[in-house]
C-alpha atoms as a PDB file:
ATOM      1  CA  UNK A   1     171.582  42.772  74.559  1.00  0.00           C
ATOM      2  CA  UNK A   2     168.229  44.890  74.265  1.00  0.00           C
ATOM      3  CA  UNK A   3     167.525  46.283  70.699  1.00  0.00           C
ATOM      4  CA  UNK A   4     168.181  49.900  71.193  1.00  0.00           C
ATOM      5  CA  UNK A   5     167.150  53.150  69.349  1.00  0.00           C
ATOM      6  CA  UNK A   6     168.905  56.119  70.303  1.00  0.00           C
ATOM      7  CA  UNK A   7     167.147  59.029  68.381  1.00  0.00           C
ATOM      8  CA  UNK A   8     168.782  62.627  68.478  1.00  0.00           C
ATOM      9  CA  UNK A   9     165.952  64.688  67.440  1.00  0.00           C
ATOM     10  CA  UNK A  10     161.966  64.545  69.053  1.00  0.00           C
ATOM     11  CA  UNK A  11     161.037  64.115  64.992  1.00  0.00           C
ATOM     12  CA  UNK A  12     163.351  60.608  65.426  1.00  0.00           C
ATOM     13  CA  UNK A  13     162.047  59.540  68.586  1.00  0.00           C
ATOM     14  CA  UNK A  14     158.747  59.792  67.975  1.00  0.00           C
ATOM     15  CA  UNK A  15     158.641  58.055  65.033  1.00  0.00           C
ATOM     16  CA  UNK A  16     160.451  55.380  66.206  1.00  0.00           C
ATOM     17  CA  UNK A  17     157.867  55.361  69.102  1.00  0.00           C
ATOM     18  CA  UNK A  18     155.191  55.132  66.768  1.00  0.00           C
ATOM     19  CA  UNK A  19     156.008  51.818  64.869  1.00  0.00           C
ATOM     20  CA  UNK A  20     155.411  50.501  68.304  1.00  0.00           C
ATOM     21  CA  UNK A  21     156.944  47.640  70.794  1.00  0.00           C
ATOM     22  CA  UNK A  22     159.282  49.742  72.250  1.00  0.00           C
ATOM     23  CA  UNK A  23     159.493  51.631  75.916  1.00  0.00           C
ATOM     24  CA  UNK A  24     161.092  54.991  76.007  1.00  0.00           C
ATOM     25  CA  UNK A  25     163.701  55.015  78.663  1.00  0.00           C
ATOM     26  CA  UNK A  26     165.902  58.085  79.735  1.00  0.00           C
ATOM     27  CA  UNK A  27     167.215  57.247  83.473  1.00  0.00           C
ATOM     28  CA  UNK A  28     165.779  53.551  83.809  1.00  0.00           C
ATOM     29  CA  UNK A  29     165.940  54.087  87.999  1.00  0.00           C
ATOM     30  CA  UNK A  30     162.582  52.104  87.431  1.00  0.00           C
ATOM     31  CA  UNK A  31     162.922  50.262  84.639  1.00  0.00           C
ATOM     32  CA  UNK A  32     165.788  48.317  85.833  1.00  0.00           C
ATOM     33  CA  UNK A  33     164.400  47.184  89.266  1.00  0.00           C
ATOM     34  CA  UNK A  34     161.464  45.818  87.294  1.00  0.00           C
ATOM     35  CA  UNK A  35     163.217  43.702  85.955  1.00  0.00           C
ATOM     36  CA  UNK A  36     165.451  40.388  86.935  1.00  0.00           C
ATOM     37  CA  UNK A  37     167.800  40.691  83.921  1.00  0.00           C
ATOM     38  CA  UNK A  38     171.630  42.574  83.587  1.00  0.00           C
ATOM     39  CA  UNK A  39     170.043  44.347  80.538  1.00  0.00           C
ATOM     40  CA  UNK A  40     166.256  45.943  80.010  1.00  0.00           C
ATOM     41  CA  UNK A  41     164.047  43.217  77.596  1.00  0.00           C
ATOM     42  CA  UNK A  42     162.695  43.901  74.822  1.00  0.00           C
ATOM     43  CA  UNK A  43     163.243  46.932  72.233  1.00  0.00           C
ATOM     44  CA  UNK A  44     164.243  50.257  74.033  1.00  0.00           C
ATOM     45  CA  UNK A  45     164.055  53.877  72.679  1.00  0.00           C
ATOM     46  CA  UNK A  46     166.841  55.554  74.560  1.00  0.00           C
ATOM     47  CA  UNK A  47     165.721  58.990  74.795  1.00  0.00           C
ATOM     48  CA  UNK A  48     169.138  60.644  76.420  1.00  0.00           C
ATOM     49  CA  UNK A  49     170.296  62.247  73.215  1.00  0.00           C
ATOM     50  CA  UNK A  50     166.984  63.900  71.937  1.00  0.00           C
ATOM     51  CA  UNK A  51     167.769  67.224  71.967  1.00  0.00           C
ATOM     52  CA  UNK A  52     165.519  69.869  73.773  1.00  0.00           C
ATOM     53  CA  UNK A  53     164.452  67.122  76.195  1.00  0.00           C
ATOM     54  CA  UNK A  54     166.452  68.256  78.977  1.00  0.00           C
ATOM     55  CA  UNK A  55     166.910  71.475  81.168  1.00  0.00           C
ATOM     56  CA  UNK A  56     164.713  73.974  82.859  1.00  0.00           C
ATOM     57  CA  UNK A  57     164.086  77.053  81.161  1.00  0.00           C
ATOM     58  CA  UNK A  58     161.714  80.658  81.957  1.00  0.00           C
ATOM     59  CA  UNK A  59     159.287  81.169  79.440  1.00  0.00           C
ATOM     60  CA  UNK A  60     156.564  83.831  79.672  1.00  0.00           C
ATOM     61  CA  UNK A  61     153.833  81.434  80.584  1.00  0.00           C
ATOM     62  CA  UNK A  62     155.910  79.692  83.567  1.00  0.00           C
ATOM     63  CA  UNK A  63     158.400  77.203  83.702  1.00  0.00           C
ATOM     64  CA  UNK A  64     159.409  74.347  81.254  1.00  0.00           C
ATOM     65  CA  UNK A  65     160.900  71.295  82.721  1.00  0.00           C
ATOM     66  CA  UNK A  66     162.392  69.088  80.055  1.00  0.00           C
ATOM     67  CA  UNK A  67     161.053  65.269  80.098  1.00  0.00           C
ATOM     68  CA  UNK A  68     164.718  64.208  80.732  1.00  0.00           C
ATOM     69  CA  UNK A  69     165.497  66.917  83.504  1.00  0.00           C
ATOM     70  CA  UNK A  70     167.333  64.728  86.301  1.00  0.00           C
ATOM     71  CA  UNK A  71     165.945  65.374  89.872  1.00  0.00           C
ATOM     72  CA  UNK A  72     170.334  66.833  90.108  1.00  0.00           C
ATOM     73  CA  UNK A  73     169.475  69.100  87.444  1.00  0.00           C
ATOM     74  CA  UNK A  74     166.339  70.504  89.403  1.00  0.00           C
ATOM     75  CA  UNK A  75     168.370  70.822  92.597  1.00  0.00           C
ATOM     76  CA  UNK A  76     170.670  72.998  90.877  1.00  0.00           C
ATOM     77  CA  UNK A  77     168.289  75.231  88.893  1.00  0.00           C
ATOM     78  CA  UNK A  78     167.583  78.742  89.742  1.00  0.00           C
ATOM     79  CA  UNK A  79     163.955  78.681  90.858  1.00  0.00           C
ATOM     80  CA  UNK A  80     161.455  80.749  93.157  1.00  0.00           C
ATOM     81  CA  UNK A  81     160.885  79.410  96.604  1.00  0.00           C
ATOM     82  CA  UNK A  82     157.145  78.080  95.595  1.00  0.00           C
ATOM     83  CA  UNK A  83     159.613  75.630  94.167  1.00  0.00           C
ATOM     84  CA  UNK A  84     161.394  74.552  97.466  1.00  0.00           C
ATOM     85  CA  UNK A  85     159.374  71.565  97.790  1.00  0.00           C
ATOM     86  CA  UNK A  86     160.230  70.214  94.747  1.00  0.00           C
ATOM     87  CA  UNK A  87     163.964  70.803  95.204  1.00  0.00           C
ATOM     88  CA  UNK A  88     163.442  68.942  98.724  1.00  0.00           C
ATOM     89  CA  UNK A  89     161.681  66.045  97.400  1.00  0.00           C
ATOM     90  CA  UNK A  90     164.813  65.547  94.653  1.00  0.00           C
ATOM     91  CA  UNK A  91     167.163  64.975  98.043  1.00  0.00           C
ATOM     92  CA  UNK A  92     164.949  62.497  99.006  1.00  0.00           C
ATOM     93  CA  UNK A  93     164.659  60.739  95.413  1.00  0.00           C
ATOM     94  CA  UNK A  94     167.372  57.783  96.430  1.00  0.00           C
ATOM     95  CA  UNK A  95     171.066  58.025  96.310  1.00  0.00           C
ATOM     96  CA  UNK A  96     172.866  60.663  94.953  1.00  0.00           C
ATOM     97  CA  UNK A  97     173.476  58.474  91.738  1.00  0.00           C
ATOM     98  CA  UNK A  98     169.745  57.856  91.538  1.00  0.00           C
ATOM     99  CA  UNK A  99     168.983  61.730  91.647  1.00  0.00           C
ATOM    100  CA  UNK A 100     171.993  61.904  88.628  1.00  0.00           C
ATOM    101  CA  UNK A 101     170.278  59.724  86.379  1.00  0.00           C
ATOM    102  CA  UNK A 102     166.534  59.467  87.486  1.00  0.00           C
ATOM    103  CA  UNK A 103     164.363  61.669  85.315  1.00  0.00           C
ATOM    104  CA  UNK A 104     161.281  64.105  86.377  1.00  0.00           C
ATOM    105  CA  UNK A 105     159.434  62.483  83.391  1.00  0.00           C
ATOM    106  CA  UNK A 106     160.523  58.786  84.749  1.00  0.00           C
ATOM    107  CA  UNK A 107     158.516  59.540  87.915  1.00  0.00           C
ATOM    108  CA  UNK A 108     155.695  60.416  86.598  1.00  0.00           C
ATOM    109  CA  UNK A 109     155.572  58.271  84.166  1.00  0.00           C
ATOM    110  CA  UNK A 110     156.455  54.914  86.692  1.00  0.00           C
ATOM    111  CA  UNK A 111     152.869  56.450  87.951  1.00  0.00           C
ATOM    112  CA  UNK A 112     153.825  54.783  91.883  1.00  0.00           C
ATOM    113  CA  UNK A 113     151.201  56.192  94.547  1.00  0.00           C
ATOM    114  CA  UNK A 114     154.078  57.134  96.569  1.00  0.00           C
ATOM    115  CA  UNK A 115     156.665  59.358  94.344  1.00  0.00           C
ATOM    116  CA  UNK A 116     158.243  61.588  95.600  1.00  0.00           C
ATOM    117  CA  UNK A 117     158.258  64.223  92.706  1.00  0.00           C
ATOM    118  CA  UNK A 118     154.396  63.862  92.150  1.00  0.00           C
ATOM    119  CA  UNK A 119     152.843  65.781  95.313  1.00  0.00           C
ATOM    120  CA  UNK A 120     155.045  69.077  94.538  1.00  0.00           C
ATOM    121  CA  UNK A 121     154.427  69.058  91.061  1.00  0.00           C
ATOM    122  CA  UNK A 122     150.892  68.714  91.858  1.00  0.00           C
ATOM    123  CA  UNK A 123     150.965  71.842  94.346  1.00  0.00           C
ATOM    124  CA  UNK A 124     152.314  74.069  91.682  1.00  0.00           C
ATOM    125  CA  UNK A 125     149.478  72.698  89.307  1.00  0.00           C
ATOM    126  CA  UNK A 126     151.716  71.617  86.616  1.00  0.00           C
ATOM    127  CA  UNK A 127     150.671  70.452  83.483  1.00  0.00           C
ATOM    128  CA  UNK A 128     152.277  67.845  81.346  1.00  0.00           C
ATOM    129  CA  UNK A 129     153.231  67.785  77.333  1.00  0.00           C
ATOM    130  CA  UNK A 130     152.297  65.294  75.607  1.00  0.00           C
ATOM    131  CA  UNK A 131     153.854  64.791  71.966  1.00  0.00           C
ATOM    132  CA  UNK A 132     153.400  61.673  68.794  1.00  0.00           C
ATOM    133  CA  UNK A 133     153.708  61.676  64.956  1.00  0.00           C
ATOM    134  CA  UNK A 134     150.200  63.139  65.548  1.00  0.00           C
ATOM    135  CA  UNK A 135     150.976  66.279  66.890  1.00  0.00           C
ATOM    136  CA  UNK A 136     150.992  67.518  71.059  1.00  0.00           C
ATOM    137  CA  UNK A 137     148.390  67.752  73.791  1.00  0.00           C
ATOM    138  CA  UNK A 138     149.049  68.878  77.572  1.00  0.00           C
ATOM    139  CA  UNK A 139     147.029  67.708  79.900  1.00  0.00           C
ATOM    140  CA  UNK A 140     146.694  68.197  84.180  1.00  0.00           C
ATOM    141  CA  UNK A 141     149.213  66.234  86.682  1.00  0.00           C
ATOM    142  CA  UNK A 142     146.314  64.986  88.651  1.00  0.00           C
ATOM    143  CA  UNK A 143     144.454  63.818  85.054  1.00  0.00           C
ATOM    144  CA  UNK A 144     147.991  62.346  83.351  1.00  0.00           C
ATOM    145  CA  UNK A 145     148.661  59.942  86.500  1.00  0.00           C
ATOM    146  CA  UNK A 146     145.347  57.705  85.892  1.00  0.00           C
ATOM    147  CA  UNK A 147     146.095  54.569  88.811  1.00  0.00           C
ATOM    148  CA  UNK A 148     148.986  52.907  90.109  1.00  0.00           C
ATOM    149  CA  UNK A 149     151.359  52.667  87.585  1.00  0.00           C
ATOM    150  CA  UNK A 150     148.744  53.531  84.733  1.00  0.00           C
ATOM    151  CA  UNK A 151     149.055  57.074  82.964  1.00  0.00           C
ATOM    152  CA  UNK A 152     147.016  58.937  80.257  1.00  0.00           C
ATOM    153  CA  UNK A 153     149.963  58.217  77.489  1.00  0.00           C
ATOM    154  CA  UNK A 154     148.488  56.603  74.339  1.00  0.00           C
ATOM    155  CA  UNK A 155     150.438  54.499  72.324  1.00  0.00           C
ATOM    156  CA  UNK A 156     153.068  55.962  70.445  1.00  0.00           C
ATOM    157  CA  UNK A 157     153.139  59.075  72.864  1.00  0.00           C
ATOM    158  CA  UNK A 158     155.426  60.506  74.783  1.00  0.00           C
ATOM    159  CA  UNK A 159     156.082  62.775  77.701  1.00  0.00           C
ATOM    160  CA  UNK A 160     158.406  66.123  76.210  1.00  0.00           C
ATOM    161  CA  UNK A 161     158.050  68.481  79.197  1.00  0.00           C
ATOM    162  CA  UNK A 162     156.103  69.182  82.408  1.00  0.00           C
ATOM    163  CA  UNK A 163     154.900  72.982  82.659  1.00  0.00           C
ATOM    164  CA  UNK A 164     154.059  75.327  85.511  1.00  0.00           C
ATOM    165  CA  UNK A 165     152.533  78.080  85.431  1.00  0.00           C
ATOM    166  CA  UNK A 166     153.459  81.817  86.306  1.00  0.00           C
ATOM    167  CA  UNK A 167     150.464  82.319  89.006  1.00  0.00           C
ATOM    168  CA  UNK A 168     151.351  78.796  90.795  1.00  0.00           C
ATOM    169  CA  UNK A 169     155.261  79.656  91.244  1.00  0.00           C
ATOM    170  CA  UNK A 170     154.175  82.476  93.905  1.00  0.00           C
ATOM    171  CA  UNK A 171     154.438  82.000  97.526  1.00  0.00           C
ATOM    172  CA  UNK A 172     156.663  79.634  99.787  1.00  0.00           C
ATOM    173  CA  UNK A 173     156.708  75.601  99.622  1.00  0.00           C
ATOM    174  CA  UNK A 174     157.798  72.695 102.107  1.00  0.00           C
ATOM    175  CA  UNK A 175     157.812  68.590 101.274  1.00  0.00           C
ATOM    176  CA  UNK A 176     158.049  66.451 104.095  1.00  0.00           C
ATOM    177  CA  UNK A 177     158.089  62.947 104.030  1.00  0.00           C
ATOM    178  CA  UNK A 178     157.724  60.154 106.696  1.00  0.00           C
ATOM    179  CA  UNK A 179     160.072  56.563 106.005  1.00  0.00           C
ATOM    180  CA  UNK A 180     160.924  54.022 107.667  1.00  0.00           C
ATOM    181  CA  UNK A 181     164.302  55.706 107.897  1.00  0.00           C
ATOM    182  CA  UNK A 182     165.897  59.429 106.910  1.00  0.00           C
ATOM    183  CA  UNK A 183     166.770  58.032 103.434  1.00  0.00           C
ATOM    184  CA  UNK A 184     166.922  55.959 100.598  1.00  0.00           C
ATOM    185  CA  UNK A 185     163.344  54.409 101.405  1.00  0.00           C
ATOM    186  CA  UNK A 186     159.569  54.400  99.809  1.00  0.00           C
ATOM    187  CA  UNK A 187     157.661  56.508 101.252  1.00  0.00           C
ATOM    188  CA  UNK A 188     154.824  56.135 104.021  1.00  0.00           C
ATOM    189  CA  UNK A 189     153.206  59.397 103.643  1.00  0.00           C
ATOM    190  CA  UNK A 190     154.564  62.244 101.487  1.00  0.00           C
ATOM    191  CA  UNK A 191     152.940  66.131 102.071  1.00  0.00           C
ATOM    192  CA  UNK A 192     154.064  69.355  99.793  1.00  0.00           C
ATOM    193  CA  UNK A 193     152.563  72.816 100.695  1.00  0.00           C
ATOM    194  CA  UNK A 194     152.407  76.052  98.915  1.00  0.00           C
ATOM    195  CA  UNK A 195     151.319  79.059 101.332  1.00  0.00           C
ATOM    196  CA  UNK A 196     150.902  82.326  99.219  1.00  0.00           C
ATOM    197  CA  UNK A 197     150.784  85.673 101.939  1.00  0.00           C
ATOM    198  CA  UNK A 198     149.710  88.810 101.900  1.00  0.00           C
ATOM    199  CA  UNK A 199     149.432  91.002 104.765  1.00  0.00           C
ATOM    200  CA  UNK A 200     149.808  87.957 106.875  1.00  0.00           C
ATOM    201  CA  UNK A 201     146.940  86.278 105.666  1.00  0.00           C
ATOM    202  CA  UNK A 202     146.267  83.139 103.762  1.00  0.00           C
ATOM    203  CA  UNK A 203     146.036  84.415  99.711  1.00  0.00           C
ATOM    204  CA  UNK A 204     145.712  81.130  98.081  1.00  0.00           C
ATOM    205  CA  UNK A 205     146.993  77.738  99.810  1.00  0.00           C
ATOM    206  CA  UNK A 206     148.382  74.102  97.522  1.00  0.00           C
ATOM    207  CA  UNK A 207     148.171  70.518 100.203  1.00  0.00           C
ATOM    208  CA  UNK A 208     148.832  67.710  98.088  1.00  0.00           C
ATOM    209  CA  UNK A 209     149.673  64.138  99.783  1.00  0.00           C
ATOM    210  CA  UNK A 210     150.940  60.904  98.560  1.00  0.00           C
ATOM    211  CA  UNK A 211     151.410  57.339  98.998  1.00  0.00           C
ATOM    212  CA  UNK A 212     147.782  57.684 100.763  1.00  0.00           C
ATOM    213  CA  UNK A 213     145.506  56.645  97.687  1.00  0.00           C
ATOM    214  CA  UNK A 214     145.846  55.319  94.522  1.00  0.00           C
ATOM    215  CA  UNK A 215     147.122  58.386  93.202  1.00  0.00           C
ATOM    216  CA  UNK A 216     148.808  61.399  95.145  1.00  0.00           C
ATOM    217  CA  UNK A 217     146.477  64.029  95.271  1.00  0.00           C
ATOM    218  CA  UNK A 218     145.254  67.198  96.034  1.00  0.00           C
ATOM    219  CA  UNK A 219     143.375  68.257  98.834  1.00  0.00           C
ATOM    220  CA  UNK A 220     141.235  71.068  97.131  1.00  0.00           C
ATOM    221  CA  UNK A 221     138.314  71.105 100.368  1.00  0.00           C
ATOM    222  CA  UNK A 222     140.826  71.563 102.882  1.00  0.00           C
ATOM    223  CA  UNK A 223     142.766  74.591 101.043  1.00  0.00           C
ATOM    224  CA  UNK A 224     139.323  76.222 100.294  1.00  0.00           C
ATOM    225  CA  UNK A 225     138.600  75.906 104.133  1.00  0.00           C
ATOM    226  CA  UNK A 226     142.017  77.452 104.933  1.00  0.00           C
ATOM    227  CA  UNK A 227     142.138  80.363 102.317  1.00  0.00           C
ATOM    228  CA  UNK A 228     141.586  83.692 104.114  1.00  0.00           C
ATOM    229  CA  UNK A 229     142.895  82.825 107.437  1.00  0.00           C
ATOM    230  CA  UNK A 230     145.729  84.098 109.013  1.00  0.00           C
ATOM    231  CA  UNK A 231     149.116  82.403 108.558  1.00  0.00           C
ATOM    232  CA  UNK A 232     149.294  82.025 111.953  1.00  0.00           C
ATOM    233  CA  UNK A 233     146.403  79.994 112.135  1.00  0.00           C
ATOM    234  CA  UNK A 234     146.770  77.175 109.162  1.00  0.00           C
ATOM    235  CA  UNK A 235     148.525  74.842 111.155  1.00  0.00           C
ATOM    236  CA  UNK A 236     145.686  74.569 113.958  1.00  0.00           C
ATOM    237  CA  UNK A 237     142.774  75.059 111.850  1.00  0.00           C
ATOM    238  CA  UNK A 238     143.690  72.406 109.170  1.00  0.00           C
ATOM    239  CA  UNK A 239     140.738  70.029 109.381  1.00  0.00           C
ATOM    240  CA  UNK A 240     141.687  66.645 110.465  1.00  0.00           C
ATOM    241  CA  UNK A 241     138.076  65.026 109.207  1.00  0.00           C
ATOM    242  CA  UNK A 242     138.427  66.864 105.958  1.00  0.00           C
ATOM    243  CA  UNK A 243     141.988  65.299 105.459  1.00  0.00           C
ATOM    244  CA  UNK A 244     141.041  61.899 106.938  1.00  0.00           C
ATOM    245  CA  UNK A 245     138.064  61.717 104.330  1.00  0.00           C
ATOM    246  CA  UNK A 246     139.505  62.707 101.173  1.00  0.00           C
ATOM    247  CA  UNK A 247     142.344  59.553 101.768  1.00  0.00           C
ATOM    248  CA  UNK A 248     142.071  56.336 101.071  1.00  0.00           C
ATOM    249  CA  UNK A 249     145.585  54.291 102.144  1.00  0.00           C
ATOM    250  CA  UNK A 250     145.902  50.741 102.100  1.00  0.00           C
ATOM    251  CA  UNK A 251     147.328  48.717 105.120  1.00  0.00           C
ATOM    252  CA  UNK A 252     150.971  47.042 103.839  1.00  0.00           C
ATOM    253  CA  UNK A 253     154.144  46.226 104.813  1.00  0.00           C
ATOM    254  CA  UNK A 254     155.559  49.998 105.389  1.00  0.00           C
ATOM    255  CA  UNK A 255     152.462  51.111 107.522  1.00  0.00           C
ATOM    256  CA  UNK A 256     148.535  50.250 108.132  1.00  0.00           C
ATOM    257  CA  UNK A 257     146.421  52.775 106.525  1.00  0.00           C
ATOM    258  CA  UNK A 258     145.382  54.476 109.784  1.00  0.00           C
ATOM    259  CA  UNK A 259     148.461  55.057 110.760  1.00  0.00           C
ATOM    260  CA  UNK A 260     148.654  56.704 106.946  1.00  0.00           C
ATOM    261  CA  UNK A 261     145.908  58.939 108.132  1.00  0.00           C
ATOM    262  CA  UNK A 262     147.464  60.246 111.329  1.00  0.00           C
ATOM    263  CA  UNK A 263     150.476  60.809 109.845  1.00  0.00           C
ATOM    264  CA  UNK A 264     149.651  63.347 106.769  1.00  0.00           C
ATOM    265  CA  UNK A 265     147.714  65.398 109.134  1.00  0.00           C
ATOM    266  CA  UNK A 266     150.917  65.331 111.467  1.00  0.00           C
ATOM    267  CA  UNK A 267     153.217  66.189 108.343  1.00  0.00           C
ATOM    268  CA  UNK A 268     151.096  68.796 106.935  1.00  0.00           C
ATOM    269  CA  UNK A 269     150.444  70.640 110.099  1.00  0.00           C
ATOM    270  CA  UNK A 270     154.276  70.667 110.259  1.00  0.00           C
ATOM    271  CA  UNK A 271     154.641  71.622 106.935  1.00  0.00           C
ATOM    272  CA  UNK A 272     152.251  74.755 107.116  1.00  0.00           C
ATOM    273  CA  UNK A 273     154.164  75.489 110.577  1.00  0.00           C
ATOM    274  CA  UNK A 274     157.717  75.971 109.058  1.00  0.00           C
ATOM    275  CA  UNK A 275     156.340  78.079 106.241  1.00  0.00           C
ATOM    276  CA  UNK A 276     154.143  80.114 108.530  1.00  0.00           C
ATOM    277  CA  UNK A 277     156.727  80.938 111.334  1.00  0.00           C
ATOM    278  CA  UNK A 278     155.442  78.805 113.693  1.00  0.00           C
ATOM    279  CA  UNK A 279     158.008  76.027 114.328  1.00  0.00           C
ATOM    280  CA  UNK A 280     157.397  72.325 114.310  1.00  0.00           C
ATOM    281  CA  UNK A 281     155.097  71.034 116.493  1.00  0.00           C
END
């Protein structure tokens, strides 16, 4: 049996956290694959009882996702569309038990090139919160996730929240993702797109793409080069070379990297044609 802490208040946790040795766990989807035992090693902080961890809540900046909001929780929330493509990439999260008890905070945290949750997030520019015995810091999705499975947490921190802001939860949103079947499976290539419109053009565009470089990121060049344009248009115009270039896939067992390539300029030309009208092509 693991030592366990299981702290009620963020005051508790964190100073538990602090004496170090122990890994925060909330859902354990992750943690518990990792390993070959019936029971996590090592000392745990169980962080399922803090209070204030969990929920979705309005707040006059944005949005505040608690650390321990399950990927069920965000399907059920009362959100704008420019949140759609989070919301889709939750159904796609594993089983329906795995979307009960996996976290939003878990996911980033794990820090896999190919999450699901990351690429959305990352569209809607969200920022995460940060907290120790020290005090908080937030910092940028694309600057908390620093490598595969390496983040920006220093020791005795911990993820409390993940925050979007007001301007970013504007517009419409799609996630698409390509497996080697409909579900329960890693991903090959994951796309979420934000399309912002006014007067049928282009305002302000979000691509983001994952499990096609060490990190799931955003592809800033090819949104500037598609701001402007017609909706209409997006789907043709999105530059393949532009897309190809800022990727870097490896070849594995789920798919060789140019096949990676072809395949998030396929899903994000389909992405930007459902939100635009145009169908899928």
């Amino acid at each position: 049996m693991a030592d366990q802490a299981r702290p009620e208040t963020l005051r508790e946790a964190l100073a538990i956290l602090s004496d170090g040795g122990r890994v925060a766990a909330a859902g354990c989807t992750d943690l518990f694959p990792a390993t070959e035992s019936q029971t996590l090693p090592g000392a745990v902080l169980d962080l399922t009882a803090v209070s204030g961890l969990r929920g979705i809540s309005a707040t006059a900046r944005g949005w505040r996702i608690g650390a321990t909001t399950t990927w069920t929780d965000v399907l059920r929330a009362d959100l704008p569309p420019a949140f759609d493509m989070l919301k889709q990439a939750a159904r796609e999260i594993g089983s329906v038990q795995i979307q009960n008890a996996g976290t939003v905070a878990g996911n980033l945290c794990n820090a896999s090139p190919a999450a699901d949750g990351v690429p959305p997030l990352l569209a809607l520019e969200a920022e995460v919160e940060i907290a120790s015995v020290n005090g908080a810091r937030r910092l940028p999705l694309a600057r908390f996730i620093a490598g595969p499975r390496r983040t920006a947490l220093r020791p005795g921190e911990l993820v409390t929240a993940v925050h979007v802001p007001m301007d970013t939860g504007k517009g419409r949103s799609r996630f698409l993702k390509l497996g080697a079947r409909r579900y329960l499976v890693i991903s090959i290539v994951s796309v979420a797109a934000r399309v912002v419109e006014t007067d049928g053009v282009a305002e302000a565009l979000a691509l983001a793409v994952g499990a096609c470089s060490p990190v799931p990121l955003r592809l800033t060049e090819v949104e500037r080069a598609l701001a402007g344009r017609p909706v209409g248009e997006l789907a043709e115009a999105l530059d393949v070379g532009a897309v190809h270039a800022a990727l870097s896939p490896i070849d594995d067992v789920r798919a060789e990297a140019a096949y990676r390539r072809e395949a998030a300029v396929t899903l994000l030309r389909r992405a930007l044609a459902d939100l635009t009208g145009q169908g899928r092509r």
